[in-house]
C-alpha atoms as a PDB file:
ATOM      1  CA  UNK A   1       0.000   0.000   0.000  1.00  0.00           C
ATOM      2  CA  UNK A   2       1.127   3.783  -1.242  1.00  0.00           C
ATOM      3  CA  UNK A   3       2.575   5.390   1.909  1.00  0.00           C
ATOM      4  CA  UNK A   4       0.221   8.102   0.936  1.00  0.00           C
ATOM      5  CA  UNK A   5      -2.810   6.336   1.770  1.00  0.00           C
ATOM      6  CA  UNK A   6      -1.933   5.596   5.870  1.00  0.00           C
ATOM      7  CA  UNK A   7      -1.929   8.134   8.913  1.00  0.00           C
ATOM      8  CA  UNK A   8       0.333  10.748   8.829  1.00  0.00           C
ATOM      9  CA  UNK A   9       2.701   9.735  11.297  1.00  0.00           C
ATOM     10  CA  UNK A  10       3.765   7.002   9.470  1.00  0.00           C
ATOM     11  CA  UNK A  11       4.588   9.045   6.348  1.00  0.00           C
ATOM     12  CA  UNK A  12       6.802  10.922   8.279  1.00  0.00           C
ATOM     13  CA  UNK A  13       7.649   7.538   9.443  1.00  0.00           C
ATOM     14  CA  UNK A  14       8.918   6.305   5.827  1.00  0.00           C
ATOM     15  CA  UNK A  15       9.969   9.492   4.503  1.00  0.00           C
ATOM     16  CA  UNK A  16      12.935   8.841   7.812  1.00  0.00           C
ATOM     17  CA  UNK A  17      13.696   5.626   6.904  1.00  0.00           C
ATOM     18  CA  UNK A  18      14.667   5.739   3.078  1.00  0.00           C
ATOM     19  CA  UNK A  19      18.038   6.290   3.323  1.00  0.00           C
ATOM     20  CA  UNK A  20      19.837   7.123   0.783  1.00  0.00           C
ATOM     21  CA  UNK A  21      22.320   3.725  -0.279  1.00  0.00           C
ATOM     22  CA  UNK A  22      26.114   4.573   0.785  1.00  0.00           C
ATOM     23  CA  UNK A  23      27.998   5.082  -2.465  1.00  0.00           C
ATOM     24  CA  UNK A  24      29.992   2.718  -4.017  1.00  0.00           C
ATOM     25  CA  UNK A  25      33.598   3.692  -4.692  1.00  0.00           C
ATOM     26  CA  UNK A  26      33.926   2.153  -9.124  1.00  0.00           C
ATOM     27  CA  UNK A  27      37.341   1.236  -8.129  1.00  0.00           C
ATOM     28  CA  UNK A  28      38.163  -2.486  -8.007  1.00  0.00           C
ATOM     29  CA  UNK A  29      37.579  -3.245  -4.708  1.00  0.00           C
ATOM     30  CA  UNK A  30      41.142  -4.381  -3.321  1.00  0.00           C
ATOM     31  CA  UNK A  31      41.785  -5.384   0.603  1.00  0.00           C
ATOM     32  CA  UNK A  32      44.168  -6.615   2.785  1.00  0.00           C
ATOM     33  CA  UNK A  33      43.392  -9.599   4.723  1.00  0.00           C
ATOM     34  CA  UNK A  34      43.026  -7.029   7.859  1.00  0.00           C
ATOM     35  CA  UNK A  35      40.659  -5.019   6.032  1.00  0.00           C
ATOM     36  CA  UNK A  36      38.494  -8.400   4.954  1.00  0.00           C
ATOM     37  CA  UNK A  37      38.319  -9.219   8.542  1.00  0.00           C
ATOM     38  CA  UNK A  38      37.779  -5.915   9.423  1.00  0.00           C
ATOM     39  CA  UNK A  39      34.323  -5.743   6.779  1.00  0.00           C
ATOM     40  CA  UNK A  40      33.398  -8.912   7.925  1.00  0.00           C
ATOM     41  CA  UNK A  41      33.238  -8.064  11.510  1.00  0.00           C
ATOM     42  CA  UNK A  42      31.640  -4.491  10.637  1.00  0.00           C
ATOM     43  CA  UNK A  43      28.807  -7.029   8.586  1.00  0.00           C
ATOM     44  CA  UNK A  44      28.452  -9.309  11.403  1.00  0.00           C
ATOM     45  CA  UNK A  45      27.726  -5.772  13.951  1.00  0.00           C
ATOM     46  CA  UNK A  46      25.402  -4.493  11.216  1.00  0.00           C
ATOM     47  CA  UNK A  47      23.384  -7.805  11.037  1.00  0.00           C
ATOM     48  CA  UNK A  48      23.286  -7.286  15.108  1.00  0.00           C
ATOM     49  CA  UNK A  49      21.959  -4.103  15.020  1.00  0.00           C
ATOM     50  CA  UNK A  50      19.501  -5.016  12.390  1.00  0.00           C
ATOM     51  CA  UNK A  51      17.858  -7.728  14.453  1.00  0.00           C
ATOM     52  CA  UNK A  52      17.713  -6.359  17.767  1.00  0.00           C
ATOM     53  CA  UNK A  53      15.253  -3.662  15.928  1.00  0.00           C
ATOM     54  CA  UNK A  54      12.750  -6.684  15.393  1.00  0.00           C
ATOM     55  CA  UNK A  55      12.453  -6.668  19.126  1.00  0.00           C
ATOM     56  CA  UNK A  56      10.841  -3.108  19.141  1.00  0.00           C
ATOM     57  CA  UNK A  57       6.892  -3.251  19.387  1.00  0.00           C
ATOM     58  CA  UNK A  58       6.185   0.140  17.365  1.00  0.00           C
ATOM     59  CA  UNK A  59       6.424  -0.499  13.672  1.00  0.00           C
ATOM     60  CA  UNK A  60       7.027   3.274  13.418  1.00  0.00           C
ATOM     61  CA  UNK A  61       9.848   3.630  15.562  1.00  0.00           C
ATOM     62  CA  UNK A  62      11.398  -0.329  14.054  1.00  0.00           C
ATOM     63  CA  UNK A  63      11.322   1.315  10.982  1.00  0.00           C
ATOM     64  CA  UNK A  64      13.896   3.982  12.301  1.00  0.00           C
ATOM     65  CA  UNK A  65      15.505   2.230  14.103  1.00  0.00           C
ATOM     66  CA  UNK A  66      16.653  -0.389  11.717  1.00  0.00           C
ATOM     67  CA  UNK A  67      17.461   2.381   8.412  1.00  0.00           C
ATOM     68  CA  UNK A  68      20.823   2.523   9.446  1.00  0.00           C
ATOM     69  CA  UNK A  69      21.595  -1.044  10.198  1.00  0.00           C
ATOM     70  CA  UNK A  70      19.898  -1.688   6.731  1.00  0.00           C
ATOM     71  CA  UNK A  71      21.716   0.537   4.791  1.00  0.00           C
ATOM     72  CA  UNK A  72      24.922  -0.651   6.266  1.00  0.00           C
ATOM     73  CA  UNK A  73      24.073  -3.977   5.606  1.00  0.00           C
ATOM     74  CA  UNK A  74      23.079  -3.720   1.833  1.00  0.00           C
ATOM     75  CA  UNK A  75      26.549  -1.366   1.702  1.00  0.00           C
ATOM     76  CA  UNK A  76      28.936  -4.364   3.382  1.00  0.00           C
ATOM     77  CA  UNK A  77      26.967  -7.322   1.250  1.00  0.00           C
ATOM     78  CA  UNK A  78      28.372  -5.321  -2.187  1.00  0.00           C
ATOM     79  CA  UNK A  79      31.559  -4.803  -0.646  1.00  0.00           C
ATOM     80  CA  UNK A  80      32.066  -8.341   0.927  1.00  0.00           C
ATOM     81  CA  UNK A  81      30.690  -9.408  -2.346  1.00  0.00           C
ATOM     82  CA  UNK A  82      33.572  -7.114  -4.755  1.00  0.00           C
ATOM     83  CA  UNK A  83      36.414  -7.763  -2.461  1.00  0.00           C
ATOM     84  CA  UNK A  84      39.501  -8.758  -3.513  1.00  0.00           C
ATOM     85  CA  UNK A  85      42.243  -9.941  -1.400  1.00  0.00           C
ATOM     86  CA  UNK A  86      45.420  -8.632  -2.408  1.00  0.00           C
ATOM     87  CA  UNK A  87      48.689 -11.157  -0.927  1.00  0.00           C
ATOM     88  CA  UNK A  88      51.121  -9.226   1.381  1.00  0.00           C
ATOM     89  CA  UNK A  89      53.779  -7.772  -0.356  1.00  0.00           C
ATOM     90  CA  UNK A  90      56.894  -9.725  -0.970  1.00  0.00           C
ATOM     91  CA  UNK A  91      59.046  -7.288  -1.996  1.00  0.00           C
ATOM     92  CA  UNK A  92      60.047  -3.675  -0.350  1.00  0.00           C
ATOM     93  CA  UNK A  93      61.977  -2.740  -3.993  1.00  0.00           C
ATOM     94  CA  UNK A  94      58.911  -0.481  -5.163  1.00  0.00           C
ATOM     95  CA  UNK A  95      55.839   1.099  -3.614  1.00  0.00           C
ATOM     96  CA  UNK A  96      52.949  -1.497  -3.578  1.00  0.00           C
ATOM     97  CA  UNK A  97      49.601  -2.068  -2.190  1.00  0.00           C
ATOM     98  CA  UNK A  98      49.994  -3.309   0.975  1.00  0.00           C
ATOM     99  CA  UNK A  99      53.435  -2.110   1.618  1.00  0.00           C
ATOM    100  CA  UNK A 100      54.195   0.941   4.355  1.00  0.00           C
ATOM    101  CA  UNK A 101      56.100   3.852   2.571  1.00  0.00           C
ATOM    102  CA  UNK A 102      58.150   6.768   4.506  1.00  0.00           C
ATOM    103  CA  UNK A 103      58.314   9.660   2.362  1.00  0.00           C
ATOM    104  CA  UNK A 104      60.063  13.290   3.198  1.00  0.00           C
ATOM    105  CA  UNK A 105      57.953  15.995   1.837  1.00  0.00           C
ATOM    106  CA  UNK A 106      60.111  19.092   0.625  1.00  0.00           C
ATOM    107  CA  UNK A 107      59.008  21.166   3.844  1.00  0.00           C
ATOM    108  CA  UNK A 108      61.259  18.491   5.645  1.00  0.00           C
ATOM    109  CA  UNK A 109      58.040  16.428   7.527  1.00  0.00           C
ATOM    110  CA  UNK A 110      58.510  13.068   7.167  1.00  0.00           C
ATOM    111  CA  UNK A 111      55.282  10.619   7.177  1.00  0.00           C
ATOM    112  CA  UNK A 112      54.785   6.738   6.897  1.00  0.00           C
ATOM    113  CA  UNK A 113      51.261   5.595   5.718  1.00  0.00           C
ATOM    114  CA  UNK A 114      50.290   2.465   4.815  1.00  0.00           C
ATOM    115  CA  UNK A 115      48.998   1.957   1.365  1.00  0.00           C
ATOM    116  CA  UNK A 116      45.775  -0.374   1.724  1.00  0.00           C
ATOM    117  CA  UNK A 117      41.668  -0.922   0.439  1.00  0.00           C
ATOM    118  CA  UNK A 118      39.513   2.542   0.610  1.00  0.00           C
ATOM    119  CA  UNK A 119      36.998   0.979   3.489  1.00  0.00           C
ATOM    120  CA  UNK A 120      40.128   0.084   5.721  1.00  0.00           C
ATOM    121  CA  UNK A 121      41.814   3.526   4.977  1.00  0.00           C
ATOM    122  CA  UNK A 122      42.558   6.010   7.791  1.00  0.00           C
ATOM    123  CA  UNK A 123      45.292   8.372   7.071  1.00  0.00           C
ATOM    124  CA  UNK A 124      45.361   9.288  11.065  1.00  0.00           C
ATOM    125  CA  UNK A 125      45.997   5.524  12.199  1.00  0.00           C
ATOM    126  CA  UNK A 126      48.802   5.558   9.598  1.00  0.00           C
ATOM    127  CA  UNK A 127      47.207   4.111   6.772  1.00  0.00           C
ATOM    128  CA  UNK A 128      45.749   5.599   3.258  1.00  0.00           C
ATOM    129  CA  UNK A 129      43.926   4.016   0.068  1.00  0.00           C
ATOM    130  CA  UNK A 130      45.345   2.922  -2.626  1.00  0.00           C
ATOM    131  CA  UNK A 131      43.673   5.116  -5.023  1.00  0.00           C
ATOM    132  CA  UNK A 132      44.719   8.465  -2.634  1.00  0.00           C
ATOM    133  CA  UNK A 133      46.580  11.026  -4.663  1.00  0.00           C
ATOM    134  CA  UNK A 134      49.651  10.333  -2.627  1.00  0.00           C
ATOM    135  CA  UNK A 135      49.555   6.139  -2.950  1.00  0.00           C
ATOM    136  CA  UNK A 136      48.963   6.683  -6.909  1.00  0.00           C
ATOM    137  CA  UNK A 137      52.044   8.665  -6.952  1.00  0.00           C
ATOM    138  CA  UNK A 138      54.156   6.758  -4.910  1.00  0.00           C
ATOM    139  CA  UNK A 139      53.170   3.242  -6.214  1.00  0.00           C
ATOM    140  CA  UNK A 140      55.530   1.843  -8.744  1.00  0.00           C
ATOM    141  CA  UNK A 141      58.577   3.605  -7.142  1.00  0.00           C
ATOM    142  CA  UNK A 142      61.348   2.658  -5.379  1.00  0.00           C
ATOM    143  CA  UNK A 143      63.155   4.138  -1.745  1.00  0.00           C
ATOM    144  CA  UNK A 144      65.151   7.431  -3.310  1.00  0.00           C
ATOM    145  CA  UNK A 145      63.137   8.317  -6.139  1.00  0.00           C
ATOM    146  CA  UNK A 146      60.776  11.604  -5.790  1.00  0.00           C
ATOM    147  CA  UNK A 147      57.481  12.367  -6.784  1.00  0.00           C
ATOM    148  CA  UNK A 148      55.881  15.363  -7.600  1.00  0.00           C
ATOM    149  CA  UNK A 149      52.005  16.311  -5.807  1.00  0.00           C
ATOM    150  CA  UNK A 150      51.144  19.905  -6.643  1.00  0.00           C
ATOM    151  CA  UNK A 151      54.240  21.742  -6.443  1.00  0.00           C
ATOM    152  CA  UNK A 152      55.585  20.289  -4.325  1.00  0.00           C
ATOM    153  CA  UNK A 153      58.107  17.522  -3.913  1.00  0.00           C
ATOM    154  CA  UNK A 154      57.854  13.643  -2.011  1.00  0.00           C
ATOM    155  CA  UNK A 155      61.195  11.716  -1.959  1.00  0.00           C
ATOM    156  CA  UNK A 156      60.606   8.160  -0.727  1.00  0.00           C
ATOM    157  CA  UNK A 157      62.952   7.367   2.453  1.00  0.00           C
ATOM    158  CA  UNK A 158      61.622   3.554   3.114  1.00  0.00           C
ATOM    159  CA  UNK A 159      59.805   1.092   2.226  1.00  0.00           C
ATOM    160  CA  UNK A 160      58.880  -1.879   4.650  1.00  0.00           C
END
């Protein structure tokens, strides 16, 4: 039945609970085993969440209640389902997903980020996404060479 045709209150009801669906990045979907764990684990607490809302006795306020947990879950199915797991890095002779790069930036600050998948990225726990500006320049080279991000200059110190 049209939303339209109930009480009001649930209108308002439905017009809160159609979220929007979190975008999908159209980059190949690449993880490290952490970062598959890591999505599973964020599925399993999103299934969690989900049901406990089917113990809530207003429909109104289930319906709220479980948006989030259902958007989360259709958003970590399609990512579970695209994920690729990438093998740790072998080799520390060139910049590669999954490796951890120091690089000095012409100001003289020196930073070390890990280069991993875009749902396990966070550049303030040390780690950034593959398809970052900064990974796409630094991928492919090896500890000494320079790259060159808007002006200014990165010079890898180490790769590990």
């Amino acid at each position: 039945m049209a939303v339209a045709f109930t009480k009001e209150e649930s209108f308002e009801t439905a017009s809160e609970t159609l979220l929007p669906d979190r975008p999908v990045s159209p980059h190949p979907n690449l993880v490290t085993e952490a970062g598959l764990k890591a999505l599973e684990l964020q599925f399993q607490q999103a299934r969690e969440a989900y049901d406990a809302t089917n113990t809530i006795e207003d429909v109104n306020e289930r319906r709220r209640q479980a948006a989030n947990p259902l958007r989360d879950l259709r958003y970590l199915a399609a990512r579970l389902r695209t994920a690729q797991l990438m093998p740790y890095p072998t080799s520390v002779n060139v910049v590669a997903f999954g490796n951890t790069v120091t690089f000095r930036r012409d100001d003289g600050r020196v930073q070390t980020y890990r280069i991993v998948g875009e749902d396990e990225a966070d550049p303030k726990a040390g780690s950034i996404s593959y398809v970052s500006p900064v990974a796409r320049l630094l991928m492919g080279k090896a500890a000494g060479d320079a790259a060159e991000a808007g002006g200014h200059e990165l010079e890898i110190i180490a790769i590990a």
